[in-house]
Structures are given as C-alpha cells and as structure tokens.
Protein backbone atom coordinates (compact mmCIF):
# COMPACT_ATOMS: atom_id res chain seq x y z
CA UNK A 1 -48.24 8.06 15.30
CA UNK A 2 -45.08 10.30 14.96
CA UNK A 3 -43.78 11.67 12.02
CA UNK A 4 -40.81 10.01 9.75
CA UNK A 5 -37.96 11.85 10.38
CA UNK A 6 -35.50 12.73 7.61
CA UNK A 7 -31.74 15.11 7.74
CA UNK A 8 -29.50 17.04 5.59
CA UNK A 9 -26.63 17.76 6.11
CA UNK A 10 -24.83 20.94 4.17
CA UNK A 11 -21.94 22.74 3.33
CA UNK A 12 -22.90 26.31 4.91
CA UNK A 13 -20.54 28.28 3.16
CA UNK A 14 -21.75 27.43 -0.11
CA UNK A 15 -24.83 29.92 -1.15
CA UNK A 16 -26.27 26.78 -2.86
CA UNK A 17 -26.41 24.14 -0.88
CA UNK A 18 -27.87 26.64 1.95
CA UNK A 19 -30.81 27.75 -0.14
CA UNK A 20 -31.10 23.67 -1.21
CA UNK A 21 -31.28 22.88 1.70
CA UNK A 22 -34.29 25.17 3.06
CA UNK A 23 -36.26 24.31 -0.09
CA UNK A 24 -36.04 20.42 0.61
CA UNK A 25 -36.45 21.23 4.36
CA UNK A 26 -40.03 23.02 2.92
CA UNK A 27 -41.14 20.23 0.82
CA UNK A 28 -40.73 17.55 3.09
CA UNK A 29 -42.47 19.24 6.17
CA UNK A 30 -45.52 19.97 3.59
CA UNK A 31 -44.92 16.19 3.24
CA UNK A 32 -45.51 15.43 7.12
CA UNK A 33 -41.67 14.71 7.68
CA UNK A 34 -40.05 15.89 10.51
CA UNK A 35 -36.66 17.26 9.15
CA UNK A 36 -33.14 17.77 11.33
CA UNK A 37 -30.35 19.84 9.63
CA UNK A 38 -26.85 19.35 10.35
CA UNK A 39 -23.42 21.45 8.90
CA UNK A 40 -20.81 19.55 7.42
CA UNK A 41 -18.32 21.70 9.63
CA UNK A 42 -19.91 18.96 12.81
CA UNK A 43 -17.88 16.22 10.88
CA UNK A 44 -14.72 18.38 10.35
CA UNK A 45 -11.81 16.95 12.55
CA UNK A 46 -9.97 19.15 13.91
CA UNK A 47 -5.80 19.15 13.93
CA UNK A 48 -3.48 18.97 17.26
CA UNK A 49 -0.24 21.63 17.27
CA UNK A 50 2.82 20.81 18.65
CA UNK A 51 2.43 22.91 21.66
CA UNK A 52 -1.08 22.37 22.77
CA UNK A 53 -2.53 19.13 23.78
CA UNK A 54 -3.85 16.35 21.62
CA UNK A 55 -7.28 16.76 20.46
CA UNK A 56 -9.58 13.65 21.23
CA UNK A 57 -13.62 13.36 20.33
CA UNK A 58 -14.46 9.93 20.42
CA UNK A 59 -16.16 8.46 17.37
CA UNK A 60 -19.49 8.54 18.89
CA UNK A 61 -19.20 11.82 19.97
CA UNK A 62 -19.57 13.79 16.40
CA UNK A 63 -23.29 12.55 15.56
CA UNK A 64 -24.99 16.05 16.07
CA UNK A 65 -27.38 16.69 18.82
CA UNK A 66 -30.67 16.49 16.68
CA UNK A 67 -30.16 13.17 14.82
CA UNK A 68 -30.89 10.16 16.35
CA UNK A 69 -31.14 6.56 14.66
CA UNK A 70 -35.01 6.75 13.89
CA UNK A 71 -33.91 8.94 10.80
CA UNK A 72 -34.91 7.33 8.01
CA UNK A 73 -32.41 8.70 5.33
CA UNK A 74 -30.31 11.93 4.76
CA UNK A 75 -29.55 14.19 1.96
CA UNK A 76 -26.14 15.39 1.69
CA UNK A 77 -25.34 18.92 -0.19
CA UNK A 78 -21.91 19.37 -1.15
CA UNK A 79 -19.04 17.92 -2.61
CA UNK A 80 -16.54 15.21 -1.70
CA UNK A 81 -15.76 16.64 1.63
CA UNK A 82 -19.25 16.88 2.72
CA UNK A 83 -19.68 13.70 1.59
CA UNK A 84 -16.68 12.40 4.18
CA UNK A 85 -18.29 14.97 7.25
CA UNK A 86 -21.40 13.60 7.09
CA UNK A 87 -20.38 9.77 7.10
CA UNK A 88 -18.26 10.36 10.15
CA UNK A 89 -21.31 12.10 11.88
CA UNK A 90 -23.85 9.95 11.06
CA UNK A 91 -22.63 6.37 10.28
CA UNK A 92 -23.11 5.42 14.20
CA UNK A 93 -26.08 5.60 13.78
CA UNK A 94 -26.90 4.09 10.37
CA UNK A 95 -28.32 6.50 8.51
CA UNK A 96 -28.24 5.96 4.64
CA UNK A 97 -27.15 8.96 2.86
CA UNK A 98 -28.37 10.23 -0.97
CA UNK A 99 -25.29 12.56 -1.94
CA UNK A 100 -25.94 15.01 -3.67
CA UNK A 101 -23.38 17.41 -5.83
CA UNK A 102 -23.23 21.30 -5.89
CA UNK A 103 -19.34 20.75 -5.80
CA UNK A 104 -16.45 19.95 -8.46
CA UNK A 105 -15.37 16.77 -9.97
CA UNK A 106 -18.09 15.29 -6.93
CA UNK A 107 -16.90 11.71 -7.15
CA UNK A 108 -18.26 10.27 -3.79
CA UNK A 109 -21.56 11.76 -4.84
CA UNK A 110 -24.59 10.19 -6.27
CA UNK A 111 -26.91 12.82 -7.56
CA UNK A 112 -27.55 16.13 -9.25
CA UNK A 113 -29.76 19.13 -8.24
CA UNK A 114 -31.04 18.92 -11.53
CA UNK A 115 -32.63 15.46 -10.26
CA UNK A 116 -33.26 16.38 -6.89
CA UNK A 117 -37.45 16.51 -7.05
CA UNK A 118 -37.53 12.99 -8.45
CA UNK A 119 -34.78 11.40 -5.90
CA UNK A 120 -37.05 13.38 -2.86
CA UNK A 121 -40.41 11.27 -4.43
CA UNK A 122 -38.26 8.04 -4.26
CA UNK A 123 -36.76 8.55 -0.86
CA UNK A 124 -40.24 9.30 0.72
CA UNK A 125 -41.39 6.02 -0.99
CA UNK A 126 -38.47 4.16 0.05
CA UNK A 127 -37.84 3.11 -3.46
CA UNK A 128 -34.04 2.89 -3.41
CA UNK A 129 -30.90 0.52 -2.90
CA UNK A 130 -28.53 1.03 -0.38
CA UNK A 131 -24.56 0.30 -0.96
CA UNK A 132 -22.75 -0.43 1.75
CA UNK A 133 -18.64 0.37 2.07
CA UNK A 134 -16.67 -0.25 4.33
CA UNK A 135 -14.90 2.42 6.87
CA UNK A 136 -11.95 2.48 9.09
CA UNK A 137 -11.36 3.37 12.67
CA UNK A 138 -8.13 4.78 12.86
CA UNK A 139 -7.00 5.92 17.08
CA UNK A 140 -3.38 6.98 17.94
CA UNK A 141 -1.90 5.42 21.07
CA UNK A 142 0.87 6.81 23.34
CA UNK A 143 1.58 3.87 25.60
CA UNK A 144 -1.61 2.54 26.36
CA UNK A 145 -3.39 5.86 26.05
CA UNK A 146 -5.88 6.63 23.17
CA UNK A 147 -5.02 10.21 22.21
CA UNK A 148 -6.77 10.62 19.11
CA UNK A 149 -9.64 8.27 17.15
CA UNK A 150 -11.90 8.84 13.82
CA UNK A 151 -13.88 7.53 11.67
CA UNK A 152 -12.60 7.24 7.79
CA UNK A 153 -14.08 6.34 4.53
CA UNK A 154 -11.11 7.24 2.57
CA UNK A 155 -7.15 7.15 4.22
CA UNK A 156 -5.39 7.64 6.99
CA UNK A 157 -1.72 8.84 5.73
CA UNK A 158 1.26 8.77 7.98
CA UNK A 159 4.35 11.10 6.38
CA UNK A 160 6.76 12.84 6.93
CA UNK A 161 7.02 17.17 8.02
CA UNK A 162 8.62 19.57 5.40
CA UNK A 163 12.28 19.55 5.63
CA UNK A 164 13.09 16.66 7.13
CA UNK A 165 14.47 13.20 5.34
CA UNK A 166 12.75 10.00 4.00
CA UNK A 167 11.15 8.32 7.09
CA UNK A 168 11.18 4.72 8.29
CA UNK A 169 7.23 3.01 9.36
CA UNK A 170 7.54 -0.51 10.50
CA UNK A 171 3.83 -1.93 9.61
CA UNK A 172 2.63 -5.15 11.09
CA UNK A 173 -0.79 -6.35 9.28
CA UNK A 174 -2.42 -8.96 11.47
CA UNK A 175 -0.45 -11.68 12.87
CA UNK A 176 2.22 -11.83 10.22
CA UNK A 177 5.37 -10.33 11.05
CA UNK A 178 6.70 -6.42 10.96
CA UNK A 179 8.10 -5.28 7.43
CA UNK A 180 9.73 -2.37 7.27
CA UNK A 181 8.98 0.60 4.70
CA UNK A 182 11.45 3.35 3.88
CA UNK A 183 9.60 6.51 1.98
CA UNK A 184 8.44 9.68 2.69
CA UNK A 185 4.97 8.43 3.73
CA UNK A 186 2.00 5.59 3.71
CA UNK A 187 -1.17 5.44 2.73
CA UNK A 188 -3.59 3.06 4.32
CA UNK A 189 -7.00 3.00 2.58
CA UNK A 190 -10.63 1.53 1.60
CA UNK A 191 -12.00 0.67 -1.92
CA UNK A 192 -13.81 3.96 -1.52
CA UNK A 193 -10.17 5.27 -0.96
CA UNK A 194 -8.28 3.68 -3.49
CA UNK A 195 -9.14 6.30 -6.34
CA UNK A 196 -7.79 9.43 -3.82
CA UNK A 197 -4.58 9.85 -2.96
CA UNK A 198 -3.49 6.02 -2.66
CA UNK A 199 -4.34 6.33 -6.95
CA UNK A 200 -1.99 9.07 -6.94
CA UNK A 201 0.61 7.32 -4.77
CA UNK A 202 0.47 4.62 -8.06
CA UNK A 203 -1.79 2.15 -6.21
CA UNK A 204 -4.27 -0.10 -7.54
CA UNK A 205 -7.94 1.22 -7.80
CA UNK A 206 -9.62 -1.62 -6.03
CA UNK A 207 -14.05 -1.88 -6.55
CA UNK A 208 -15.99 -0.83 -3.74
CA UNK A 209 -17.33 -4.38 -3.25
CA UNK A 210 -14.23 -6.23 -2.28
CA UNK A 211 -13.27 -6.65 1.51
CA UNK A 212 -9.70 -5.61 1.41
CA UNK A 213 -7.82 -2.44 2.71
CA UNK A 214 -4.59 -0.99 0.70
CA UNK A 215 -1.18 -0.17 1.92
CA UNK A 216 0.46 2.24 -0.76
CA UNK A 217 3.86 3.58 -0.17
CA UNK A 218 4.54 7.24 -1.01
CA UNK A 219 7.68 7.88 -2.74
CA UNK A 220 8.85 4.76 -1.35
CA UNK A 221 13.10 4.17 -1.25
CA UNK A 222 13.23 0.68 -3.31
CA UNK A 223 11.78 -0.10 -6.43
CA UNK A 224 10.83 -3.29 -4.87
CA UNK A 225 8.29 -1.38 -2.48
CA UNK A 226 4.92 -1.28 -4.05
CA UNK A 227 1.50 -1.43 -3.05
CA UNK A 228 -0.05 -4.34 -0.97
CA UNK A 229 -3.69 -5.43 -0.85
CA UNK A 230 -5.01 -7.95 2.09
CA UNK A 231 -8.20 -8.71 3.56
CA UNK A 232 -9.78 -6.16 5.86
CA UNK A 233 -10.63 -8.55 8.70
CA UNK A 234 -6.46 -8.00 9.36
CA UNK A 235 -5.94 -4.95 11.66
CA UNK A 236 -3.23 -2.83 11.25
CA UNK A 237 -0.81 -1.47 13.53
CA UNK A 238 2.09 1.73 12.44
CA UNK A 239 5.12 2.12 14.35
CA UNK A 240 7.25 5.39 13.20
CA UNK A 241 10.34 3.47 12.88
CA UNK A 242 12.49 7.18 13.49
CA UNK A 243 12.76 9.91 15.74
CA UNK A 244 11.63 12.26 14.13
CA UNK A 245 8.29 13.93 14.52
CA UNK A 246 5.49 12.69 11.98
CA UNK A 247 2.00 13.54 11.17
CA UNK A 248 -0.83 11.79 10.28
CA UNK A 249 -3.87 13.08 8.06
CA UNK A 250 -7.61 11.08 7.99
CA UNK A 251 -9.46 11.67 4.97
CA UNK A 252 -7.47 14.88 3.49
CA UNK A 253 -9.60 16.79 6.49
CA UNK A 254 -7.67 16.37 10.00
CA UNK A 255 -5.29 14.89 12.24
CA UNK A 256 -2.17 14.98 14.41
CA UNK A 257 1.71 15.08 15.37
CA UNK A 258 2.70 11.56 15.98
CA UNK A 259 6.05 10.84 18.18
CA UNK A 260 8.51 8.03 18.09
CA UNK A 261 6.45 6.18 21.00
CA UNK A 262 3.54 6.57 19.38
CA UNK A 263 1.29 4.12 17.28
CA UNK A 264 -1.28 3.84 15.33
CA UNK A 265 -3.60 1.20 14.73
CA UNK A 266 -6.65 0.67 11.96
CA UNK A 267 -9.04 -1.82 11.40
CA UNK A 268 -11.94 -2.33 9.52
CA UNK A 269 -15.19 0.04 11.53
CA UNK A 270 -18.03 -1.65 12.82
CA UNK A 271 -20.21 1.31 11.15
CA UNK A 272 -20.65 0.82 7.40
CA UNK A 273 -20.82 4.12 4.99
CA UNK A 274 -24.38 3.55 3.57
CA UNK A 275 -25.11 4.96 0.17
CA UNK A 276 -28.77 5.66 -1.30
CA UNK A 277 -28.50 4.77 -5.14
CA UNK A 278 -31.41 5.53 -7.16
CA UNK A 279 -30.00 2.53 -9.81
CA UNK A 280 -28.07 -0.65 -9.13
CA UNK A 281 -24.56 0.86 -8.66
CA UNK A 282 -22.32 0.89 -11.50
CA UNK A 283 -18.65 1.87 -10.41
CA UNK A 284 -16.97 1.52 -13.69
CA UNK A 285 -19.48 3.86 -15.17
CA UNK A 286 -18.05 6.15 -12.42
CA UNK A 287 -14.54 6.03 -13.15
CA UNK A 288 -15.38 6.47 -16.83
CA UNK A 289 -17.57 9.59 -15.82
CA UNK A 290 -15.00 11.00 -13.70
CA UNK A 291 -11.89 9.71 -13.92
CA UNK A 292 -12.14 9.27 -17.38
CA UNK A 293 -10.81 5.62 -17.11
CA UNK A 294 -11.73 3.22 -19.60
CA UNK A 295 -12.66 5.75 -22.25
CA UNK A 296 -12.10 5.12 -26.02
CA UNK A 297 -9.37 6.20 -27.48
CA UNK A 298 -9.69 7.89 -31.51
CA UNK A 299 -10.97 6.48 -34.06
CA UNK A 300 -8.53 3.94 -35.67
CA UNK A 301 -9.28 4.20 -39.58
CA UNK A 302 -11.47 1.34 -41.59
CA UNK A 303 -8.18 1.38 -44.37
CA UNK A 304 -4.38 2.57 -44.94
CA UNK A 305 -3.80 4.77 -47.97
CA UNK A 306 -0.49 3.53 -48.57
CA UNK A 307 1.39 7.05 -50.39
C-alpha cells in the first residue's frame, strides 16, 4: 500500500520558514508520509517589458513537477504572498492548503507556528474543514490570440503607467451592455479580494461565502462612479477604451503591458482555493483580528458630572 503523500510549500528566503519546513518534512516521514516540497517563487508570475515578448505559462503549467493530485493536503509557510503562490500552483489539482504565518499582518493565513504540532496531529487524522473560495482566471487577448493567462485569488487591476492622464476602460459584464469608466484604473476582484486593494480603492468588503465578483473604480472621474457587485457566474470582458499603453497587475505579484487592441477577459475559475480550518471559519473574527473592524470603541461613562 503506498504512502499518503503530503507538500509544503515555502518562502525560501525567509530563514524561518526554511528551517519549518525541514522540521515538518522530519516529522511526517517518521510518520510514514511521503512529503514533496515546493518554493513559493514556482507560483511567482513573472512580468512582460515593452520590448521583449509577452510572457505566457498556461494555468496548468505552474503545478511543480513533484505534486500530483494524490496529495492529501499542504502546509503553506509564509505570508500573504505565499499564500497567493501556492494557490496558483496547486489549485489544479485540488489540494487543500493549512496556511500557516511566519509573515506580517498574515491575513490570508490560518495558523501560527506556535500551533503548528497540534494542526500536523489533525491533518494526519484528517480532522479538519475545508473552505472553499472562489478564484478567477484572468487571460489577455490580442485578436484572437491568448498572450497571457493566470490564476487569481485576489485582483486583477487594469491602470494606468506613470505620467500619463486618467484612462478610459469600457467593461461589459455578461450580456448586459458596455459602460464606460473614466479613472486612473479598475479593480476586478473576489470576496477573498475585497479586503486588498479593492478596500483601499473604497469598495465594499464582501464575505468569502457569497458568489459575486467586485468592480471598484480607482480614482474614478465622477462622483457617480462607485463600486459594483454582480454574480460571478457573469464573465467579464475589459476593453482599454484609449491609446495609450496600460498595464495590468494579478494579485499585487505579476503581469503585463496591455495595448489599445487588446482585451482582457475574467470569469469565475473552475479550480476553487481550498482552505484547511482547524474551526468552523469565522471571517468577522478576522477582520476584527486584523483589520481591526468592528472593534469597540472607549468606554462611554455609566453618568455625566454636570460642572
């Protein structure tokens, strides 16, 4: 009978995570698991330059060479942007990920080091839940011709280069017709990506649950240009209403130059981010945690001593 078969995936140029990861690596082989490492630098996209060629790995293509779908969970070391590599590497295939922090604020993360032993006993005994968000599939078309496709749990954001004016993006959400939206850039994003940089843009934070996608203009032109939510069985399609030169970011991590015949469209992904919680998940005790959102403000006093 073979051996389960676990991962990790790690950010290698933090000392932590590296020396994390060999001690979990040691304790479940002395369990009888079979144990494939991965870097987050696998999931890293890499950017196009005006002068070179686009840059296109298909979506597929990023799940690293020793993972395969018979791995029964993986254990992610990082912070947010680990987090966002190793969903784009290993979503295809399925895997549920425990994330675990040795980063920052950590908000896509799940777990602690300090609770790392006990989450190992409960992931070898299966005893866990598994969230499930939803990720988009953002590819860039020229013509007919794919140039450029990933995998994104957060945003795509189309906007505009330094030193040039407020652009133009003519959006067209499903079968309803074009609008037009004149700012300096969009924001397309999940639930998972409505507390990034669509929050910051002044969008709505939207729970993880809910199967909708967000359009959030940044620094739009009219005060009458606000965010939009709609359901996330509508694809969307971006045409750079301008001519000039744009450039589109997934996930805060990579992208490329996008030209006035180019388009972009997103949709909803057929691979679902899947999260290992160790308790039912509780996203408002998240944003309280670490966003801070929801917290009391000071005491108000029991009586007025009037002078």
């Amino acid at each position: 009978m073979p051996k389960p078969k676990a991962g990790i995936v790690y950010n290698d140029i933090k000392p932590i995570a590296c020396k994390v990861a060999s001690e979990i690596t040691e304790k479940l082989t002395a369990c009888g698991w079979d144990v494939c490492m991965a870097t987050g630098m696998g999931g890293i996209l890499e950017y196009s330059t005006p002068g070179s060629a686009v840059c296109h790995t298909r979506i597929e293509q990023l799940t690293p060479a020793n993972f395969d779908p018979s791995v029964k969970f993986a254990v992610v070391l990082g912070g947010d942007g680990t987090v966002l590599s190793a969903f784009r590497q290993l979503a295809p295939y399925h895997i549920p990920l425990l994330t675990v922090n040795t980063g920052h604020m950590g908000f896509l993360t799940e777990s602690y080091l300090s609770h790392l032993n006990d989450d190992l006993e409960q992931l070898m005994s299966g005893e866990y839940e598994i969230e499930e968000r939803s990720m988009l599939a953002v590819r860039v078309f020229r013509h007919d011709t794919i140039l450029w496709e990933a995998l994104s749990l957060n945003e795509m954001v189309l906007h505009r280069e330094p030193l040039t004016s407020m652009c133009h993006f003519e959006v067209k959400i499903g079968d309803h017709a074009p609008v037009d939206v004149a700012a300096d850039g969009i924001i397309i994003s999940t639930p998972t990506g409505s507390t990034a940089y669509a929050l910051s843009a002044g969008g709505p934070v939207l729970t993880p649950d809910v199967p909708v996608l967000q359009l959030a203009p940044i620094c739009p032109h009219s005060l009458a240009s606000r965010s939009l939510v709609f359901s996330d069985r509508e694809p969307v399609t971006v045409f750079p209403a301008t001519p000039n030169r744009m450039v589109m970011v997934v996930d805060g991590n990579g992208g490329c130059y996008i030209l006035p015949d180019d388009h972009i469209l997103v949709e909803k992904s057929i691979y679902p981010a899947k999260f290992i919680r160790r308790r039912s998940p509780e996203f408002f005790r998240i944003l309280r945690e670490k966003l801070g959102w929801g917290l009391p403000h000071i005491a108000k006093p029991t009586s007025v001593e009037l002078p």
